[in-house]
C-alpha atoms as a PDB file:
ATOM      1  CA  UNK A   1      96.384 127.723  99.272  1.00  0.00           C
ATOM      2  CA  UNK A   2      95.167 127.368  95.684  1.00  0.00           C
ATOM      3  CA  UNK A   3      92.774 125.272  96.551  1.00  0.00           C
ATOM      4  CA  UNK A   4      90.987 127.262  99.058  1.00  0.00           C
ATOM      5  CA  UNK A   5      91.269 130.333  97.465  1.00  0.00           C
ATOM      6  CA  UNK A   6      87.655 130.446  95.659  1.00  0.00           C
ATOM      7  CA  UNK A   7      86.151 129.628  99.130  1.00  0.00           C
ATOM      8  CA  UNK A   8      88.485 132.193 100.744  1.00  0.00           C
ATOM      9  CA  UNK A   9      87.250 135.100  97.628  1.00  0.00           C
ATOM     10  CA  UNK A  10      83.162 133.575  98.227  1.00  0.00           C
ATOM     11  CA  UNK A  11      83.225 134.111 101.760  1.00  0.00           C
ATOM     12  CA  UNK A  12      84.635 137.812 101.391  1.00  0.00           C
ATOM     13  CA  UNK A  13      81.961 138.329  99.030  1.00  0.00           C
ATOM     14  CA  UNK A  14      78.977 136.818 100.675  1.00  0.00           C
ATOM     15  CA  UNK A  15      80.694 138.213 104.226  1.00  0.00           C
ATOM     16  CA  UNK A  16      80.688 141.628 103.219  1.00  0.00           C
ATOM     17  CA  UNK A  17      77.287 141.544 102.070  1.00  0.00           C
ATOM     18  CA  UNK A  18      75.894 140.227 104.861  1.00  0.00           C
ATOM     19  CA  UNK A  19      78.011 143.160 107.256  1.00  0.00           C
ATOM     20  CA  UNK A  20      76.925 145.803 104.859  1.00  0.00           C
ATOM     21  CA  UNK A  21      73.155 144.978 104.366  1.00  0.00           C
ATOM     22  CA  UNK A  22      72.478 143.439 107.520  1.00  0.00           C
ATOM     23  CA  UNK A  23      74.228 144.910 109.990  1.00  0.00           C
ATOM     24  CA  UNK A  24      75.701 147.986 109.043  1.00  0.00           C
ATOM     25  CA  UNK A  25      73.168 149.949 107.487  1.00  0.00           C
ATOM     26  CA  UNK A  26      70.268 149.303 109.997  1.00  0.00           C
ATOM     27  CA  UNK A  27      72.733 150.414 112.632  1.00  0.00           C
ATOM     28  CA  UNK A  28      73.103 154.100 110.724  1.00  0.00           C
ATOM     29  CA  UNK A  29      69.288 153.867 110.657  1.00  0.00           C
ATOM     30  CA  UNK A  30      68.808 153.920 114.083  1.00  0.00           C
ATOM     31  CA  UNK A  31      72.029 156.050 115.426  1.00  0.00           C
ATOM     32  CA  UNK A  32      72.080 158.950 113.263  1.00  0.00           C
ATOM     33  CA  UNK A  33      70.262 161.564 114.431  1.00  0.00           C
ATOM     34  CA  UNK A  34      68.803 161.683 110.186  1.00  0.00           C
ATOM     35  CA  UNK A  35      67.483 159.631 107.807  1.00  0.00           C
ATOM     36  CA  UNK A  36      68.679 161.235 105.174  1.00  0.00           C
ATOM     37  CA  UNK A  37      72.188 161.217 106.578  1.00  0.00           C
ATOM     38  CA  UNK A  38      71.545 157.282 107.360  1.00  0.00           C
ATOM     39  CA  UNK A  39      70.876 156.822 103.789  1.00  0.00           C
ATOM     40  CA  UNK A  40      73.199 159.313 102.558  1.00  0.00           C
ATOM     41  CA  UNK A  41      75.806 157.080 104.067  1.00  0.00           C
ATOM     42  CA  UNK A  42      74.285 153.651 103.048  1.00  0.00           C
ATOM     43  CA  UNK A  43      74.550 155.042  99.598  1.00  0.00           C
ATOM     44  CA  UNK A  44      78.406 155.478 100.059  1.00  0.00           C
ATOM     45  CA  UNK A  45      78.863 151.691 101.779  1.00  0.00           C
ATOM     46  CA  UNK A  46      76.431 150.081  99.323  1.00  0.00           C
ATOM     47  CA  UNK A  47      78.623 151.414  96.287  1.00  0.00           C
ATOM     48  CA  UNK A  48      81.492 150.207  97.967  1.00  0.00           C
ATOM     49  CA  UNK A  49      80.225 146.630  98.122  1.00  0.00           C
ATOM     50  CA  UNK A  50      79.238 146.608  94.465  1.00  0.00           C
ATOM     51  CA  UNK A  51      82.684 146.795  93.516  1.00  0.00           C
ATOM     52  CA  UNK A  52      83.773 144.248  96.222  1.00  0.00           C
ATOM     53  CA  UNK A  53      80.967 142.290  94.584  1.00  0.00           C
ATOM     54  CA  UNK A  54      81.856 142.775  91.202  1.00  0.00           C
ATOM     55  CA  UNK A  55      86.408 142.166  92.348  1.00  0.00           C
ATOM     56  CA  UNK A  56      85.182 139.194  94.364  1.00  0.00           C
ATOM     57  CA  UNK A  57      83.699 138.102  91.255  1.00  0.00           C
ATOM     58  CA  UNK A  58      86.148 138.565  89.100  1.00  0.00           C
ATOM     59  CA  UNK A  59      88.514 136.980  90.763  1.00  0.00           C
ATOM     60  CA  UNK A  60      86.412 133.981  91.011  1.00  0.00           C
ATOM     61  CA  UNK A  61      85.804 134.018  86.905  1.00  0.00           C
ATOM     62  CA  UNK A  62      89.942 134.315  86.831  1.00  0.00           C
ATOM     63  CA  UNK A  63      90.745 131.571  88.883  1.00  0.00           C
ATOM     64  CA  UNK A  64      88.048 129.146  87.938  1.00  0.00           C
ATOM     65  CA  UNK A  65      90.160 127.405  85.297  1.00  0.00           C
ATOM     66  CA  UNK A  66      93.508 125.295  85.669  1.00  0.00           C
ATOM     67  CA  UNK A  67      96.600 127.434  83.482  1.00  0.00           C
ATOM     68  CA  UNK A  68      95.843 125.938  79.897  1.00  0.00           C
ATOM     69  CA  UNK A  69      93.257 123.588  80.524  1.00  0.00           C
ATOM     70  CA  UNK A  70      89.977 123.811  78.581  1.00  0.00           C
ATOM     71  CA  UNK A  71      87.806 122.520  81.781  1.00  0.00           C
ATOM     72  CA  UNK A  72      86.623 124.198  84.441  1.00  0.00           C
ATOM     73  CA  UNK A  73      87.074 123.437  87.997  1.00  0.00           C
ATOM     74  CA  UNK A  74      84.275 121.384  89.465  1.00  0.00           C
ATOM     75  CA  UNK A  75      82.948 124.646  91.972  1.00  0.00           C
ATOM     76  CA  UNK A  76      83.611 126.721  89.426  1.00  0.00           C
ATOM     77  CA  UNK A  77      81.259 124.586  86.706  1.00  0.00           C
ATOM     78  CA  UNK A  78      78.668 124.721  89.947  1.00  0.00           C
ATOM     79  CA  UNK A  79      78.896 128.323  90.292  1.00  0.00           C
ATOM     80  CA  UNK A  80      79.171 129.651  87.371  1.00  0.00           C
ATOM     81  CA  UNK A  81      75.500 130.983  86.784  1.00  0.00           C
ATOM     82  CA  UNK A  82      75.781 132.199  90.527  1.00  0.00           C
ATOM     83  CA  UNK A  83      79.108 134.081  89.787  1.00  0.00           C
ATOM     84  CA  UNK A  84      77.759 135.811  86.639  1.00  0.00           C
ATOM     85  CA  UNK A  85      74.215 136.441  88.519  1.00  0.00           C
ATOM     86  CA  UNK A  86      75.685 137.957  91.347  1.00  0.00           C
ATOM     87  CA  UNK A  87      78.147 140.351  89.214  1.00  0.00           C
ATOM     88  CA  UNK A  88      75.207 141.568  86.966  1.00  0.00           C
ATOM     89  CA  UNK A  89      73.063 142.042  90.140  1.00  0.00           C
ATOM     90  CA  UNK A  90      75.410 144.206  91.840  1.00  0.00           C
ATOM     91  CA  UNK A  91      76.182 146.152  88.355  1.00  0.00           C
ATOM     92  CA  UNK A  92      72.817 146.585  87.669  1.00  0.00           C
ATOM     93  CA  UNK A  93      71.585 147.446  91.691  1.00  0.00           C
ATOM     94  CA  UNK A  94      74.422 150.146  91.517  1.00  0.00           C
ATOM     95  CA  UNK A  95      73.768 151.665  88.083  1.00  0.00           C
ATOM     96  CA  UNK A  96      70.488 151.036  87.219  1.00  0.00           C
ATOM     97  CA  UNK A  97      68.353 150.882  91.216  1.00  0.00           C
ATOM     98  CA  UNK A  98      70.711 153.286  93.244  1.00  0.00           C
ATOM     99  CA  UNK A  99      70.466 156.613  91.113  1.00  0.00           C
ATOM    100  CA  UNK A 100      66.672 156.134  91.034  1.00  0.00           C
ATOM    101  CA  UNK A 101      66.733 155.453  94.842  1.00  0.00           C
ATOM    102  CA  UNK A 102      68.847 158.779  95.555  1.00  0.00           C
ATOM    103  CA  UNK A 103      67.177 160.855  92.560  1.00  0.00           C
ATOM    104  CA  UNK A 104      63.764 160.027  94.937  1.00  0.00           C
ATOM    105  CA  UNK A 105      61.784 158.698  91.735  1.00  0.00           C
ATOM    106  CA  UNK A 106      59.418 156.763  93.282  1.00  0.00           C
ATOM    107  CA  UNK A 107      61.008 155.939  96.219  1.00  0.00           C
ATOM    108  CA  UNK A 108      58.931 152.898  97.884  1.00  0.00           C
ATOM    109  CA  UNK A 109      59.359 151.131  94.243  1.00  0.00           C
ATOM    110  CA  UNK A 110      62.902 151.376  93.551  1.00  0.00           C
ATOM    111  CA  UNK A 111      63.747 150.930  97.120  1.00  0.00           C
ATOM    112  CA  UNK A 112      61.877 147.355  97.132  1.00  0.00           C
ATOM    113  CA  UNK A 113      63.562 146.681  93.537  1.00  0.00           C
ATOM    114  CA  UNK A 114      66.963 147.413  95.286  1.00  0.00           C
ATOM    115  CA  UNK A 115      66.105 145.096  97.915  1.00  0.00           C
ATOM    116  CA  UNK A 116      65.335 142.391  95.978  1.00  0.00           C
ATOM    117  CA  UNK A 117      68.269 142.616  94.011  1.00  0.00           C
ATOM    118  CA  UNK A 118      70.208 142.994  96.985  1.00  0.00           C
ATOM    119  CA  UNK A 119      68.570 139.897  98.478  1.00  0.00           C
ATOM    120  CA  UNK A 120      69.139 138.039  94.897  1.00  0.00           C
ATOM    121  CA  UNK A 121      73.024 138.604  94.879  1.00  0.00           C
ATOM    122  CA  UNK A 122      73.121 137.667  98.600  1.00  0.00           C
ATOM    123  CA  UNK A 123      72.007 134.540  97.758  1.00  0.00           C
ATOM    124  CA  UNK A 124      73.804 134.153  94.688  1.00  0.00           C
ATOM    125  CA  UNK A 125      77.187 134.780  97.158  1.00  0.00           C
ATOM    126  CA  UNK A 126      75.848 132.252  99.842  1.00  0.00           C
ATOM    127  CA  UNK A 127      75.435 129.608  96.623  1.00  0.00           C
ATOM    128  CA  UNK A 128      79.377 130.396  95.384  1.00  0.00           C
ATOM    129  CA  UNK A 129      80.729 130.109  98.699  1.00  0.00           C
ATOM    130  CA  UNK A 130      78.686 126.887  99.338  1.00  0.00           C
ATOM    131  CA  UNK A 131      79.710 125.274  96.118  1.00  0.00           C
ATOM    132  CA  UNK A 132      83.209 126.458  96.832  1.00  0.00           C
ATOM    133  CA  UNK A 133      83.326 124.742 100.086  1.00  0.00           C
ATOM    134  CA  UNK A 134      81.780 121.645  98.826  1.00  0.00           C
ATOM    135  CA  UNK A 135      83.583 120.898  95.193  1.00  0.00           C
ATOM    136  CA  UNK A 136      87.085 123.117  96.439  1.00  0.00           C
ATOM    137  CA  UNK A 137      89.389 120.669  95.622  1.00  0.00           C
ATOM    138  CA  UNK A 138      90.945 120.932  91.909  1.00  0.00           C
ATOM    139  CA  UNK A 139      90.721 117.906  89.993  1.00  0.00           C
ATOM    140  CA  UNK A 140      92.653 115.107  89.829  1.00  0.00           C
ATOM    141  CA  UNK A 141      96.039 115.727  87.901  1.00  0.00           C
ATOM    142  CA  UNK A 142      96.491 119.583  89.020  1.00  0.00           C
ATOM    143  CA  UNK A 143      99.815 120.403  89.917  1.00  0.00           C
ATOM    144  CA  UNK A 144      99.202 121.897  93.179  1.00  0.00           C
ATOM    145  CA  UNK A 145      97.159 118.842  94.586  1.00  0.00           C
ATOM    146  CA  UNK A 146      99.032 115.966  96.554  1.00  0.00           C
ATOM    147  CA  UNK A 147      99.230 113.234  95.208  1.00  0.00           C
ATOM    148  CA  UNK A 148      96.923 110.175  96.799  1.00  0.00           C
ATOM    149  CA  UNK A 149      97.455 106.499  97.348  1.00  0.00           C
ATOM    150  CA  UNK A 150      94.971 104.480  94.580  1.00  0.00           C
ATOM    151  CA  UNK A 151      95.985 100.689  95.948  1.00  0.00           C
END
C-alpha cells in the first residue's frame, strides 16, 4: 500500500482537477438558468479544490521521505518542483486571482490569469501523478518492499 500511495494521493489531485475544471463547471454554465449563479457556484467548487490541491499536496511533501532517512524517494526527487508548483498555484489562484475575479476588477484579465494558473497546476498534477506511476517503488532497502532474488 505504501508504495502506491503517492500515485493513489496524485491521481486524487490531478482527478479532481480535471472533474472540477473540465467538467463540472462548464456543465453549471450551460444548465443554470444564470451566469452569475454558474459562477457564483464555480467560485464555491473551485475553493474547494484549492484545498484538495493544497491536502493532496501535502500529503505528498509528508510521505515523500523514508522514516529517518535523509533521501528522498526517487518520484518524490522527480516531483518535487511539480509538488511545490502546484501548491503555490492553487494558494495563489485562490487568494490572490479569485477575489479579483468575484470583486469584478477587470474581469476578462483576471479571469484569463485564473485560467492559466488553473491550467499550470493541472499540469503540474498530471507531472506528480506521472512521476508517481513511473519511479513508485521505494528504494532498495525500505522496509515495506519485498525482498528480490539478486543471483
Amino acid at each position: 500500500m505504501r508504495q502506491r500511495l503517492p500515485a493513489l494521493v496524485a491521481a486524487l489531485w490531478w482527478g479532481s482537477m480535471t472533474a472540477i475544471g473540465f467538467l463540472v463547471v462548464p456543465m453549471l454554465f450551460s444548465h443554470l438558468p444564470s451566469p452569475s449563479l454558474a459562477g457564483f457556484m464555480a467560485a464555491k467548487l473551485f475553493a474547494a479544490q484549492t484545498w484538495v490541491a493544497v491536502a493532496c499536496c501535502v500529503v505528498l511533501l509528508i510521505i515523500s521521505r523514508p522514516k529517518q532517512a535523509p533521501a528522498l524517494y526517487p518520484w518524490a526527487q522527480a516531483a518535487m518542483v511539480f509538488i511545490l508548483g502546484g501548491m503555490l498555484l492553487a494558494l495563489l489562484t485562490q487568494f490572490g486571482v479569485a477575489p479579483r475575479i468575484v470583486a469584478r476588477q477587470d474581469l476578462r484579465l483576471w479571469h484569463s490569469v485564473g485560467t492559466v494558473m488553473y491550467a499550470l497546476q493541472w499540469c503540474c498534477a498530471l507531472a506528480v501523478l506521472w512521476l508517481t506511476l513511473q519511479t513508485g517503488a521505494p528504494p532498495p532497502g525500505d522496509s515495506n518492499e519485498a525482498p528480490q532474488d539478486r543471483g
